[in-house]
C-alpha atoms as a PDB file:
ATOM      1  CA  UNK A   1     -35.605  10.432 -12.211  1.00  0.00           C
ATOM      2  CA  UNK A   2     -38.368  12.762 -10.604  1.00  0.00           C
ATOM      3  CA  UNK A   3     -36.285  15.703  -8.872  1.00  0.00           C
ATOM      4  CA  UNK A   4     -39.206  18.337  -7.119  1.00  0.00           C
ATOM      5  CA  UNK A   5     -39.638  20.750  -4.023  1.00  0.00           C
ATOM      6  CA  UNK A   6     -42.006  22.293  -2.065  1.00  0.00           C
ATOM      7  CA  UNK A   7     -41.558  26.187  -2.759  1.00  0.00           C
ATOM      8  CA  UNK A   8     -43.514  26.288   0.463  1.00  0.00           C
ATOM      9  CA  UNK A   9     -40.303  25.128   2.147  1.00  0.00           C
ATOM     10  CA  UNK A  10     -38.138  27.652   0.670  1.00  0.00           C
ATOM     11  CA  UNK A  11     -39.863  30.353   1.861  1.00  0.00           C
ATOM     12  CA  UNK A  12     -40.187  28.891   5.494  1.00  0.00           C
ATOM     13  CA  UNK A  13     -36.311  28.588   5.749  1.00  0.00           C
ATOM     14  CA  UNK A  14     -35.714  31.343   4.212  1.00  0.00           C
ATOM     15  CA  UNK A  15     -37.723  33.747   6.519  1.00  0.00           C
ATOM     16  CA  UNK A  16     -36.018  31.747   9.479  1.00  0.00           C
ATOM     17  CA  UNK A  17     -32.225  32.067   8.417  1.00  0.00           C
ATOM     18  CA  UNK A  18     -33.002  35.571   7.372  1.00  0.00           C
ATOM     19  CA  UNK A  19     -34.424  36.098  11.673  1.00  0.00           C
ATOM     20  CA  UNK A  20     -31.182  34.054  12.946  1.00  0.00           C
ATOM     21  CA  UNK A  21     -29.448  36.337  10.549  1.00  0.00           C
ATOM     22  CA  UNK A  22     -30.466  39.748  12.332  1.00  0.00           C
ATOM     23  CA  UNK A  23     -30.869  38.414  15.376  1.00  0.00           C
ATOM     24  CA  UNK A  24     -27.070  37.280  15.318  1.00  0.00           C
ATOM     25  CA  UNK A  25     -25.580  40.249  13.617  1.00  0.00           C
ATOM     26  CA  UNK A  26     -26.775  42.994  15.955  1.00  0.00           C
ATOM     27  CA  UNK A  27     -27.867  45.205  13.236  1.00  0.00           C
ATOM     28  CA  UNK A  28     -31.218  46.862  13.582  1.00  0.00           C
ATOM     29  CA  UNK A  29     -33.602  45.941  10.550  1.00  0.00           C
ATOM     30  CA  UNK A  30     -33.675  49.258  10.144  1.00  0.00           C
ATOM     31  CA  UNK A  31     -30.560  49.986   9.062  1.00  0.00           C
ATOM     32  CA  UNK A  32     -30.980  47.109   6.510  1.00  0.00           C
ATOM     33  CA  UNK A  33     -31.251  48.526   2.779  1.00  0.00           C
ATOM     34  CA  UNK A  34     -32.162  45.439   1.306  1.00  0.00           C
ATOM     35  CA  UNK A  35     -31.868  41.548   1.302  1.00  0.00           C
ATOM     36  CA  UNK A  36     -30.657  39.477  -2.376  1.00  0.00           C
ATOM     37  CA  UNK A  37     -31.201  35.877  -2.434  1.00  0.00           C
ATOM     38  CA  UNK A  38     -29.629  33.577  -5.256  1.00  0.00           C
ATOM     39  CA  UNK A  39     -29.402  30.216  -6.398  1.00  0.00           C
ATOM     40  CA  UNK A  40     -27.143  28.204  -8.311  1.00  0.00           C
ATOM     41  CA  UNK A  41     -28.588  25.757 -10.494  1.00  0.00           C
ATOM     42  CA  UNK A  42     -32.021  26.476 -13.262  1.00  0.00           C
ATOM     43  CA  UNK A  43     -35.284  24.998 -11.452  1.00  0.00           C
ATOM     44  CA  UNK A  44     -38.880  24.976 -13.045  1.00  0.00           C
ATOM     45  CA  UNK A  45     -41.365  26.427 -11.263  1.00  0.00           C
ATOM     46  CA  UNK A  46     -45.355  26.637 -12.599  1.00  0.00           C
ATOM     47  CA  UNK A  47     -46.962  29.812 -10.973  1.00  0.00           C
ATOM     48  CA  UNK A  48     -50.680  31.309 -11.697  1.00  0.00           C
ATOM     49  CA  UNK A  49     -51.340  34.686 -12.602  1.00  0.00           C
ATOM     50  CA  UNK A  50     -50.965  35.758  -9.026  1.00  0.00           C
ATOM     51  CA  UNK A  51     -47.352  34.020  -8.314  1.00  0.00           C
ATOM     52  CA  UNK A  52     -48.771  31.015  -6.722  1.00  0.00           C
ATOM     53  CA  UNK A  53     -47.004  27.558  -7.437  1.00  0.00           C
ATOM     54  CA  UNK A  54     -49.331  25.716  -9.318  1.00  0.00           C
ATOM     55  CA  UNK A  55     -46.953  22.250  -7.940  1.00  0.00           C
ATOM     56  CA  UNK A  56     -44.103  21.364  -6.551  1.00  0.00           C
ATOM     57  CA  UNK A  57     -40.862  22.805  -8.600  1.00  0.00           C
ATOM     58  CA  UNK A  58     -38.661  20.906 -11.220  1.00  0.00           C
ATOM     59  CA  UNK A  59     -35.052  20.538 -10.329  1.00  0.00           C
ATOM     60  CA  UNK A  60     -32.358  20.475 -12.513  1.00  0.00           C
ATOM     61  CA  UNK A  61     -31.548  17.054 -11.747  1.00  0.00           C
ATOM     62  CA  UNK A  62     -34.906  15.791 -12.894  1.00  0.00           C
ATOM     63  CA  UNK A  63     -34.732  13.639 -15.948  1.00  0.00           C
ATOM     64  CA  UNK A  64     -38.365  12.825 -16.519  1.00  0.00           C
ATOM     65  CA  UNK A  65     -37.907  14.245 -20.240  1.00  0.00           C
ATOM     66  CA  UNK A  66     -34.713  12.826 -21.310  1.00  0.00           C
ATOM     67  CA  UNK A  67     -36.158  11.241 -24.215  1.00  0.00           C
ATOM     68  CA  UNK A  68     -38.141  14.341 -25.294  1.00  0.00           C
ATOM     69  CA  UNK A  69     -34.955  16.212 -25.134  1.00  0.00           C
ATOM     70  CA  UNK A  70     -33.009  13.813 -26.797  1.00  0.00           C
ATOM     71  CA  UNK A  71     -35.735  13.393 -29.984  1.00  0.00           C
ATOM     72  CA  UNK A  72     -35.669  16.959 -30.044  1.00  0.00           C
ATOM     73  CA  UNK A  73     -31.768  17.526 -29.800  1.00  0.00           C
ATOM     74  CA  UNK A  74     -31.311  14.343 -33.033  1.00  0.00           C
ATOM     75  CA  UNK A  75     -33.414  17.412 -34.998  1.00  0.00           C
ATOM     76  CA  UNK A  76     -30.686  19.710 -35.941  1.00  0.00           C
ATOM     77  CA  UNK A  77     -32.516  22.738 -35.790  1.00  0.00           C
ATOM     78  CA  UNK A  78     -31.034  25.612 -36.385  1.00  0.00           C
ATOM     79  CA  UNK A  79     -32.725  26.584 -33.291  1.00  0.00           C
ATOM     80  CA  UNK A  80     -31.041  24.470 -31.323  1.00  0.00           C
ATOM     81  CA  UNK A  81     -27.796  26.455 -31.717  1.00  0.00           C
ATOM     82  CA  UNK A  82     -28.920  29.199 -29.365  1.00  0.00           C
ATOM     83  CA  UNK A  83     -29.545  27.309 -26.472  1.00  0.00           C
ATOM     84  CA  UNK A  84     -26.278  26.369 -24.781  1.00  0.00           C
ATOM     85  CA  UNK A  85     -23.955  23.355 -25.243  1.00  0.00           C
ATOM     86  CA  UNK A  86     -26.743  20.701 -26.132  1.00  0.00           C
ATOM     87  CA  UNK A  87     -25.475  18.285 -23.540  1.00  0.00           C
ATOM     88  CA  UNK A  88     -28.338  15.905 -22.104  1.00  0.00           C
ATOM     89  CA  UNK A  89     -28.257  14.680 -18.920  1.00  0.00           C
ATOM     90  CA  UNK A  90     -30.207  11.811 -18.078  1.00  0.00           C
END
């Protein structure tokens, strides 16, 4: 159920797509405004004061606390209505 990755490794292809980017589209860098990146699912990631991961990052998919969130979900609490559809995946 573990579901991690190295934020080191995001960075590293994300500075090299971003170079075989420009270098392919024949725009100077600097007529380039500014660059957005995304993502598409929720991932955990422990930083330091400083923005330094502290670990590797939690991905969605990881289940390690399927039981917390399940004891949790079984307390009704009122809280628990603000927090999305209260599916559990695991």
């Amino acid at each position: 159920g573990w579901a991690e990755q190295d934020p080191d490794d995001w960075w590293t292809c994300l500075v090299q797509a971003t170079k075989q980017a420009m270098e392919g589209s024949g725009v100077a860098p600097e007529d380039v405004a500014g660059i957005s990146v995304d993502t598409t699912s929720c991932t955990v990631l422990a930083v330091d004061r400083n923005g330094n991961h502290l670990r590797p990052a939690l991905l969605w998919r990881d289940v390690r606390a399927s039981d917390q969130a399940r004891r949790r979900a079984e307390t009704d609490n009122p809280a628990l209505e603000h927090e999305g559809d209260g599916e559990l995946v695991g």
